[in-house]
C-alpha atoms as a PDB file:
ATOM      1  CA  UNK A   1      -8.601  17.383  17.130  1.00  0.00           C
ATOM      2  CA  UNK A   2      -5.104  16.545  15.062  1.00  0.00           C
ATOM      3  CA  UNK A   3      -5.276  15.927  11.654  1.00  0.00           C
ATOM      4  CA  UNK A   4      -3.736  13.091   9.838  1.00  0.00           C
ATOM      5  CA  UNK A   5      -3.057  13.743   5.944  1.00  0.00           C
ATOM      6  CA  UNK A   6      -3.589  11.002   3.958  1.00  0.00           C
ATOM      7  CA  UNK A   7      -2.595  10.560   0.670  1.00  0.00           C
ATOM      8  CA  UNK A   8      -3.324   7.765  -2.052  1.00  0.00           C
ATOM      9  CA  UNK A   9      -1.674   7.030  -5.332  1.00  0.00           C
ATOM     10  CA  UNK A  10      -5.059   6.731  -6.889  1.00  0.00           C
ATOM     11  CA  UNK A  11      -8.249   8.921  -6.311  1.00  0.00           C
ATOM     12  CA  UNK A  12      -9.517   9.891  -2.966  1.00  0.00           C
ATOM     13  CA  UNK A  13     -11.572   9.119  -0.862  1.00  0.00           C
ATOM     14  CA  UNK A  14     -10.672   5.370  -0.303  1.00  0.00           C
ATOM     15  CA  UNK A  15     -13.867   4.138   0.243  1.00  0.00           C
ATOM     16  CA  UNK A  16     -12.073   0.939   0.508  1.00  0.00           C
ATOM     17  CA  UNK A  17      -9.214   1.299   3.241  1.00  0.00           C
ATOM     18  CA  UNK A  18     -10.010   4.329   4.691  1.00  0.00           C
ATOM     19  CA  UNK A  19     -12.263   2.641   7.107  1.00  0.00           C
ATOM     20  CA  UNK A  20      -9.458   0.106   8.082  1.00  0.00           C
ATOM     21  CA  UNK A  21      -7.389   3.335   9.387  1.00  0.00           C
ATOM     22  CA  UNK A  22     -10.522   5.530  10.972  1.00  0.00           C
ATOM     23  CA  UNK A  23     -10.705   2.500  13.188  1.00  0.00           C
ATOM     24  CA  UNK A  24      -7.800   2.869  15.231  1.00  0.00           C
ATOM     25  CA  UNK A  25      -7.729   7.376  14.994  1.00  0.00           C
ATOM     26  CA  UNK A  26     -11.819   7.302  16.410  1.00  0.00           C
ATOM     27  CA  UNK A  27     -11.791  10.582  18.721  1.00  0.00           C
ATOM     28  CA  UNK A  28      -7.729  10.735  18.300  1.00  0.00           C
ATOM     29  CA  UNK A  29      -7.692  12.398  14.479  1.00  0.00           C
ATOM     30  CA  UNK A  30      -9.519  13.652  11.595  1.00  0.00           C
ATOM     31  CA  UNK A  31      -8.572  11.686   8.165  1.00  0.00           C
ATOM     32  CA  UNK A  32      -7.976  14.255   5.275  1.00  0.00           C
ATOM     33  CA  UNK A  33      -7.832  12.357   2.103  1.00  0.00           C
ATOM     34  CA  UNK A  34      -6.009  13.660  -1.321  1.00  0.00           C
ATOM     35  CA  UNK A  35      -5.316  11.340  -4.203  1.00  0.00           C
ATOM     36  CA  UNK A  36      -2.376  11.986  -6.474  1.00  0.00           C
ATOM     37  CA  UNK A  37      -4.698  10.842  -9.400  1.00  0.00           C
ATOM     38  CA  UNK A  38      -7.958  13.415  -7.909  1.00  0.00           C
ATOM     39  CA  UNK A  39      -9.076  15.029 -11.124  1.00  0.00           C
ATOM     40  CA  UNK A  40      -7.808  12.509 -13.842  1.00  0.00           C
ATOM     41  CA  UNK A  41      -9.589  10.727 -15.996  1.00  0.00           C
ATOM     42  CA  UNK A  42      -8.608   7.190 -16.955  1.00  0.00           C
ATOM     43  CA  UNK A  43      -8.226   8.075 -20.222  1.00  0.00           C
ATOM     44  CA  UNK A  44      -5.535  10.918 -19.054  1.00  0.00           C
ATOM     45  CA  UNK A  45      -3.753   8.500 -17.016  1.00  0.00           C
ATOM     46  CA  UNK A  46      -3.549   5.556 -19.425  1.00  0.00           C
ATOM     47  CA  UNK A  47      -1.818   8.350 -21.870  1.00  0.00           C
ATOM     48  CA  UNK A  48      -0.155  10.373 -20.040  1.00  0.00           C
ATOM     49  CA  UNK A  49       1.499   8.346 -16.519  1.00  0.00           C
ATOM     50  CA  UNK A  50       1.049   4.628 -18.146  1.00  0.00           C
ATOM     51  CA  UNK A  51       4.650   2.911 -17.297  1.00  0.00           C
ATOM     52  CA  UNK A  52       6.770   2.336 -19.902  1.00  0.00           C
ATOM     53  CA  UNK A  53       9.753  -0.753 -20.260  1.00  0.00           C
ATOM     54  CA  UNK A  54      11.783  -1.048 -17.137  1.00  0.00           C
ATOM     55  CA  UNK A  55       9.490   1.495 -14.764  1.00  0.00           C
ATOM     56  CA  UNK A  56       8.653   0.819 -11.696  1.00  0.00           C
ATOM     57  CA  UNK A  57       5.127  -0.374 -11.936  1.00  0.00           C
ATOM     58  CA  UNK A  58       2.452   1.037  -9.525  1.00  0.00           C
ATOM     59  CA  UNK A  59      -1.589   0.202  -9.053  1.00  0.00           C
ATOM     60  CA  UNK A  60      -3.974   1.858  -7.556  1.00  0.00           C
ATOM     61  CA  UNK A  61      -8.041   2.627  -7.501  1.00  0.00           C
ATOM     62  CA  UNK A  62     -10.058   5.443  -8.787  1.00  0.00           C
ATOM     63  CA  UNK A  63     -13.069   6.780  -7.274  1.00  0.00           C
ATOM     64  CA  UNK A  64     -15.483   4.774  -9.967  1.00  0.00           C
ATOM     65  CA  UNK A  65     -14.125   1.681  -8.406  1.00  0.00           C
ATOM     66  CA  UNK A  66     -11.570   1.358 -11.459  1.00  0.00           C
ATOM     67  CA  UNK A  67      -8.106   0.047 -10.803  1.00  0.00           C
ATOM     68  CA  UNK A  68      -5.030   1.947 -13.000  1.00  0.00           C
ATOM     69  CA  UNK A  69      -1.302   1.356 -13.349  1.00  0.00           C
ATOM     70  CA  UNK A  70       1.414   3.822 -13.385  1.00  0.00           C
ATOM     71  CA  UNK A  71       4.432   4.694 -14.012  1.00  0.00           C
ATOM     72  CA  UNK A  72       6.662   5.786 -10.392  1.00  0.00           C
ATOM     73  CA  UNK A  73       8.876   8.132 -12.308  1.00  0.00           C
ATOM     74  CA  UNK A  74       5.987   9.848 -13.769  1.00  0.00           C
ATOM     75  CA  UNK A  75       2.952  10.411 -11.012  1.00  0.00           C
ATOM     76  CA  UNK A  76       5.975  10.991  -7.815  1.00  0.00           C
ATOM     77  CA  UNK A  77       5.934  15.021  -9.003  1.00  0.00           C
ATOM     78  CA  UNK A  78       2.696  15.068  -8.430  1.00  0.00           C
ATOM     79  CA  UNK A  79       2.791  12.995  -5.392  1.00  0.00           C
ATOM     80  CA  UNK A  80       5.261  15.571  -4.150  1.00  0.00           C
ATOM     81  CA  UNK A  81       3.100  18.207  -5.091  1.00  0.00           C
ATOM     82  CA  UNK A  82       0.216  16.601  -2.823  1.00  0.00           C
ATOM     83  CA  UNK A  83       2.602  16.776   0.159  1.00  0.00           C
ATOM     84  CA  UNK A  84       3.285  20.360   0.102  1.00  0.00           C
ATOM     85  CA  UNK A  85      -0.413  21.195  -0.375  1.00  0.00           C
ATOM     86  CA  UNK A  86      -1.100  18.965   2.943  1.00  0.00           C
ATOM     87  CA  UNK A  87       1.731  20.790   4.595  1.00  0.00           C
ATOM     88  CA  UNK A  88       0.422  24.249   3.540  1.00  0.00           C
ATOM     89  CA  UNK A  89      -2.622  23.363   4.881  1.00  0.00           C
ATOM     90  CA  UNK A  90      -0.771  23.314   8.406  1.00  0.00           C
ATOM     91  CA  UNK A  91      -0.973  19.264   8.839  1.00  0.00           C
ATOM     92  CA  UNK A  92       1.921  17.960  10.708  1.00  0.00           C
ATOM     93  CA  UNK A  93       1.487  14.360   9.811  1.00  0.00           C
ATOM     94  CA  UNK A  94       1.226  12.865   6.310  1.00  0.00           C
ATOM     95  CA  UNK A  95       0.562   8.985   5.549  1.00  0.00           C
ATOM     96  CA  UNK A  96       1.409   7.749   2.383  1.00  0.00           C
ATOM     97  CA  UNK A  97      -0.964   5.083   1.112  1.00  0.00           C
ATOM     98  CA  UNK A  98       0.846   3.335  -0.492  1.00  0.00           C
ATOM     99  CA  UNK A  99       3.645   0.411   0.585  1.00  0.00           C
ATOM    100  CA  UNK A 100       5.695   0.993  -2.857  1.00  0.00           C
ATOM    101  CA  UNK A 101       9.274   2.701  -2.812  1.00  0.00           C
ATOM    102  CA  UNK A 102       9.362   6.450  -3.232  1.00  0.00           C
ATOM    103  CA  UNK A 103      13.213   7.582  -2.626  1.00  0.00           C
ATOM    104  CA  UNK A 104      13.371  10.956  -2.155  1.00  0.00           C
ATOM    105  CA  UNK A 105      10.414  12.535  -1.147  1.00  0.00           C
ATOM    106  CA  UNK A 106      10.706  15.381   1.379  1.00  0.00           C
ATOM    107  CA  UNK A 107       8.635  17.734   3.863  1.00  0.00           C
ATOM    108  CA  UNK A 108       9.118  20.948   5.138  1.00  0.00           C
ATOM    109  CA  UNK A 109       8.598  20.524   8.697  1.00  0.00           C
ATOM    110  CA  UNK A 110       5.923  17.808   8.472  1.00  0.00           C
ATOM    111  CA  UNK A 111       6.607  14.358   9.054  1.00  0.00           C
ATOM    112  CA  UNK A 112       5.858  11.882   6.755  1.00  0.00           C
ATOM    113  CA  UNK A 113       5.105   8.354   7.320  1.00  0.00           C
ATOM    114  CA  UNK A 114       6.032   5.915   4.367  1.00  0.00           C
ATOM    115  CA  UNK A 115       5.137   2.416   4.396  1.00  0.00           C
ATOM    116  CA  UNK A 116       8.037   0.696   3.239  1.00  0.00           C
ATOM    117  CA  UNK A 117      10.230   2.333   5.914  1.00  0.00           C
ATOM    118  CA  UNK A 118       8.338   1.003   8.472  1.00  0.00           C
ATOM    119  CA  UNK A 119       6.823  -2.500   6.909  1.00  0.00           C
ATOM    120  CA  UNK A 120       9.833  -4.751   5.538  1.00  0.00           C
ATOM    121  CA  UNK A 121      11.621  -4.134   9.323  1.00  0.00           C
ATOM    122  CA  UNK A 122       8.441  -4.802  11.445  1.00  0.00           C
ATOM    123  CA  UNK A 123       7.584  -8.105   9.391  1.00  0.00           C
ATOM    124  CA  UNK A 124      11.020  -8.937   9.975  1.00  0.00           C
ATOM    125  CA  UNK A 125      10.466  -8.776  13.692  1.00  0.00           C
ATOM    126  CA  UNK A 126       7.508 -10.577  13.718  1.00  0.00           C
ATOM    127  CA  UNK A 127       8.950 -13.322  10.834  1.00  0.00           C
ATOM    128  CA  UNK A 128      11.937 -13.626  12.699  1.00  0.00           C
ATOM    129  CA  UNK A 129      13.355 -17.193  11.062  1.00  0.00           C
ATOM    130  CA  UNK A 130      10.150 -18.520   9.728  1.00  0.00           C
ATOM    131  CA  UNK A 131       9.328 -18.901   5.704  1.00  0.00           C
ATOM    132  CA  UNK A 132       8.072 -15.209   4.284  1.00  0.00           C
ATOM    133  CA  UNK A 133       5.581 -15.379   1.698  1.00  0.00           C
ATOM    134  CA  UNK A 134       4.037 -11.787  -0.209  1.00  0.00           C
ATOM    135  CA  UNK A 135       1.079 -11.668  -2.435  1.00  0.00           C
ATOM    136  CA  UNK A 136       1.088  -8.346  -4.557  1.00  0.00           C
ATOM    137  CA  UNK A 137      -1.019  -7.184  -7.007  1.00  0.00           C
ATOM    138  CA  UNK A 138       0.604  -7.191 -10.015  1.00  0.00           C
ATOM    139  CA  UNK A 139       3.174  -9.859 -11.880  1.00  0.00           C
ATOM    140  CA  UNK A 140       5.953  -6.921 -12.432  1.00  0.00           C
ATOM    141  CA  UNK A 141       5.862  -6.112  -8.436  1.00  0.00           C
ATOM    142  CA  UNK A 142       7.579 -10.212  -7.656  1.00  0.00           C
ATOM    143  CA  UNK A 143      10.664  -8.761  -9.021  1.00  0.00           C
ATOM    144  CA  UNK A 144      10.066  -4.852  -8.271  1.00  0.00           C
ATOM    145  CA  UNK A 145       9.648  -5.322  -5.105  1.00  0.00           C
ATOM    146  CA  UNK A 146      12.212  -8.111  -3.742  1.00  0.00           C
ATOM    147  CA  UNK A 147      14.971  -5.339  -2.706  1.00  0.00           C
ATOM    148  CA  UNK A 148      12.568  -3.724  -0.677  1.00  0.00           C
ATOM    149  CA  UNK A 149      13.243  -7.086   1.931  1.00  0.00           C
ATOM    150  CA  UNK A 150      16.428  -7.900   1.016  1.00  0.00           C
ATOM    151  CA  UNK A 151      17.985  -5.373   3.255  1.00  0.00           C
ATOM    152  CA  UNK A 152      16.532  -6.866   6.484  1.00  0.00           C
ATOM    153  CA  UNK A 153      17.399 -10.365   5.453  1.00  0.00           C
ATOM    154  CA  UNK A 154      14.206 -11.577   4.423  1.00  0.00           C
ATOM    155  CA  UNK A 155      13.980 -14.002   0.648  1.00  0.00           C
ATOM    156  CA  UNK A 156      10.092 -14.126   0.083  1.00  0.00           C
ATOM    157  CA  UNK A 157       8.167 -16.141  -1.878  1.00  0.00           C
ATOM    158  CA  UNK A 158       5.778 -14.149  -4.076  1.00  0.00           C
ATOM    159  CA  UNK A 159       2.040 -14.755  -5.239  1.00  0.00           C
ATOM    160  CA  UNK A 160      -0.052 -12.458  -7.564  1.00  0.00           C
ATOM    161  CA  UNK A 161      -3.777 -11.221  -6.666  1.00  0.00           C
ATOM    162  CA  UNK A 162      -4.925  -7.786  -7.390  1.00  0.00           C
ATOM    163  CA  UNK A 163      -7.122  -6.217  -4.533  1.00  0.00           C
ATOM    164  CA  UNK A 164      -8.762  -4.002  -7.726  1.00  0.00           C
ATOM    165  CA  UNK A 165     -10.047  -6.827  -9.504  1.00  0.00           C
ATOM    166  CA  UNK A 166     -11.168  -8.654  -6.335  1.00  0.00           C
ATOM    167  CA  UNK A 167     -11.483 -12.092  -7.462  1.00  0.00           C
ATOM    168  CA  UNK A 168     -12.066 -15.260  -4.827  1.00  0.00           C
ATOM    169  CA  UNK A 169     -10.459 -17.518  -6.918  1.00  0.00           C
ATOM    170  CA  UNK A 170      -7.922 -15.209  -7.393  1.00  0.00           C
ATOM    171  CA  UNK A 171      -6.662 -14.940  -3.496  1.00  0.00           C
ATOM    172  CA  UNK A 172      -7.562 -18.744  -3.194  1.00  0.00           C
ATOM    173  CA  UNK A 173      -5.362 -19.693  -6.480  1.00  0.00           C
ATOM    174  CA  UNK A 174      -2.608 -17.108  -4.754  1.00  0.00           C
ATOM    175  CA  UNK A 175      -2.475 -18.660  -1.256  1.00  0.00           C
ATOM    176  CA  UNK A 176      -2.679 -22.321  -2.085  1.00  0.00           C
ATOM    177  CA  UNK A 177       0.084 -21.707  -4.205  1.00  0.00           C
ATOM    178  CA  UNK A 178       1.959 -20.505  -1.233  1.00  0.00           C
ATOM    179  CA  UNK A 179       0.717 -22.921   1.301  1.00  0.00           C
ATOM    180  CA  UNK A 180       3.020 -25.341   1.578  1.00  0.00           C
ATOM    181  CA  UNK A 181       6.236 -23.249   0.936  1.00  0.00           C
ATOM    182  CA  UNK A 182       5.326 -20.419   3.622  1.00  0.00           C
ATOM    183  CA  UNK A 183       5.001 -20.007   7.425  1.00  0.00           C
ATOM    184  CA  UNK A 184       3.506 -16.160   7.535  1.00  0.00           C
ATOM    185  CA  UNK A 185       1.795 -14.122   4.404  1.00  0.00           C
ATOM    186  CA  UNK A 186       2.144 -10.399   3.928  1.00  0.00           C
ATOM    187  CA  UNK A 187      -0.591  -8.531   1.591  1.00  0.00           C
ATOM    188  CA  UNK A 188       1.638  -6.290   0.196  1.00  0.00           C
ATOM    189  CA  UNK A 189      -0.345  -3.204  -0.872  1.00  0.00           C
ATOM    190  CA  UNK A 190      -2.203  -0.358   1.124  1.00  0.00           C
ATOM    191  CA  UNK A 191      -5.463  -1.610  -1.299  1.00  0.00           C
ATOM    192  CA  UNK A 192      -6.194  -4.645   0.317  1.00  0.00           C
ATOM    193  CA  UNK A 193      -9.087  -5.216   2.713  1.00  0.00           C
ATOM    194  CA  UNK A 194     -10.039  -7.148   5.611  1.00  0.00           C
ATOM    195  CA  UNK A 195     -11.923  -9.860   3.066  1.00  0.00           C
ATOM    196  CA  UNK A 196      -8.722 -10.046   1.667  1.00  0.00           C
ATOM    197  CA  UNK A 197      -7.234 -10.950   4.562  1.00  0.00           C
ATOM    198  CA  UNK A 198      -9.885 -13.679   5.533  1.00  0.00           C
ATOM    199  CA  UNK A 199     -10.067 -15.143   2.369  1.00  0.00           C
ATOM    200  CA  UNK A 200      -6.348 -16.653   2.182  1.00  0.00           C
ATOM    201  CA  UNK A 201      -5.631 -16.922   5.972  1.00  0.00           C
ATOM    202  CA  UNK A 202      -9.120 -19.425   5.363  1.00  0.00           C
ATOM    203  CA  UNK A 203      -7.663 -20.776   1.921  1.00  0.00           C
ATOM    204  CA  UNK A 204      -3.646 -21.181   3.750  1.00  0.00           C
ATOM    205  CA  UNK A 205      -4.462 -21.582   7.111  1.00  0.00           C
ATOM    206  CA  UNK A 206      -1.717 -19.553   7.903  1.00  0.00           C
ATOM    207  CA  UNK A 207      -1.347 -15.922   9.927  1.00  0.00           C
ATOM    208  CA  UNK A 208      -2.003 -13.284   7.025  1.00  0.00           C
ATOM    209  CA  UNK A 209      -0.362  -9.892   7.521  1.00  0.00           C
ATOM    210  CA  UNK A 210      -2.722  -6.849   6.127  1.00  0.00           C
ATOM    211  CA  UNK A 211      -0.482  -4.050   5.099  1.00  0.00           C
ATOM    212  CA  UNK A 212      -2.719  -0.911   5.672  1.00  0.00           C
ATOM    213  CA  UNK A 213      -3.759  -2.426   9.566  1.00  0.00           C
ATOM    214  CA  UNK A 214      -0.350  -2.937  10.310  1.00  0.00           C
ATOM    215  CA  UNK A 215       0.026   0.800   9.567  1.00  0.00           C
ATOM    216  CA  UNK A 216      -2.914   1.763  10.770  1.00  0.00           C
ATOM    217  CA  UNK A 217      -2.103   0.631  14.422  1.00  0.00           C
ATOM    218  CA  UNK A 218       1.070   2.005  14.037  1.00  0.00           C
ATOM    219  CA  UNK A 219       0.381   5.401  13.005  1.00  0.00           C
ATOM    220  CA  UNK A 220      -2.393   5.957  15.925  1.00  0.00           C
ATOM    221  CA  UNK A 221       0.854   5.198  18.342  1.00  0.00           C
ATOM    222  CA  UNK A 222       2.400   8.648  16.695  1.00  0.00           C
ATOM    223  CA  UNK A 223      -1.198  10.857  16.797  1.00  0.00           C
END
């Protein structure tokens, strides 16, 4: 059987998402997980890859269930250093986990899949003229993440609700607030789940996009 690398800005395994793509690889792939945070404790990362003014601000989830933020500039070494260990491990196919903006990441001979390459121009496909509405997980990530769409046309409305501090009221504050000024919603972050994805398509009554699915159905097209 083919193996699919997998790698996560947080702490593998993904407990959480990981199911969401071993759906659509049953009998095609084996998952192998790695986590660019594996081995760190909170207390490392809040001192040492904690973003500073004008980063580009990252979240993700550690094994205890804990969400973190990070600093790009400072964890994309290591997440470098997690795709040459998958690669020297002979996989041929590496997923990043993670629908944030890496420029400049490289393989060998492996090739790697990166969620914003393939996201912002498939939403735009399925968007077409309609209103675009994101929620992402953290208040820094409305502005962060606004060039990632730009490119392909697209002027979305953002929302805030964090899929590591998994709050109802939270998704339900997030999608009423985008009700009424959207046609289609994107969850904008490999973390969020199919709850997630319930919970405001319920609370907006509109088609809710789930970021690591989208992927997920993707990627077993490549396997």
């Amino acid at each position: 059987m083919q193996k699919l690398g997998m790698i996560t800005i947080g702490q593998a395994p993904r407990t959480d998402v990981a199911p969401i793509i071993e759906k659509y690889l049953v009998d095609r792939a084996e998952l192998i997980q790695v986590g660019v945070l594996d081995g760190f404790t909170k207390e490392y990362i809040e001192a040492n890859l904690y973003p500073e003014e004008g980063d580009y601000i990252l979240t993700s989830r550690l094994t205890s269930g804990e969400s973190v933020v990070m600093s790009r500039s400072k964890i994309q070494p290591i997440l470098q250093n997690k795709i040459n260990e998958l690669e020297q491990q002979g996989i041929k196919q590496i997923l990043l986990l993670c629908t944030g903006v890496f420029p400049g990441l490289r393989t060998a001979s492996a090739y790697l899949i990166e969620p914003d390459h393939i996201i912002p121009p498939a939403v735009k496909a399925m968007v077409g003229s309609r209103r675009f509405g994101v929620i992402v997980p953290l208040v820094e990530q409305k502005v962060n993440l606004k060039p990632k769409y730009s490119p392909f046309g697209m002027d979305p409305i953002f929302a805030v609700a964090s899929p590591y501090k998994f709050d109802e009221a939270n998704f339900h504050e997030a999608a009423q607030e985008l009700k009424d000024k959207v046609d289609i919603i994107l969850l904008d972050c490999m973390g969020y789940t199919e709850e997630a994805r319930t919970l405001v398509s319920e609370a907006s009554g509109l088609p809710v996009i789930l970021s690591n699915a989208i992927m997920a159905k993707i990627v077993s097209e490549m396997i």
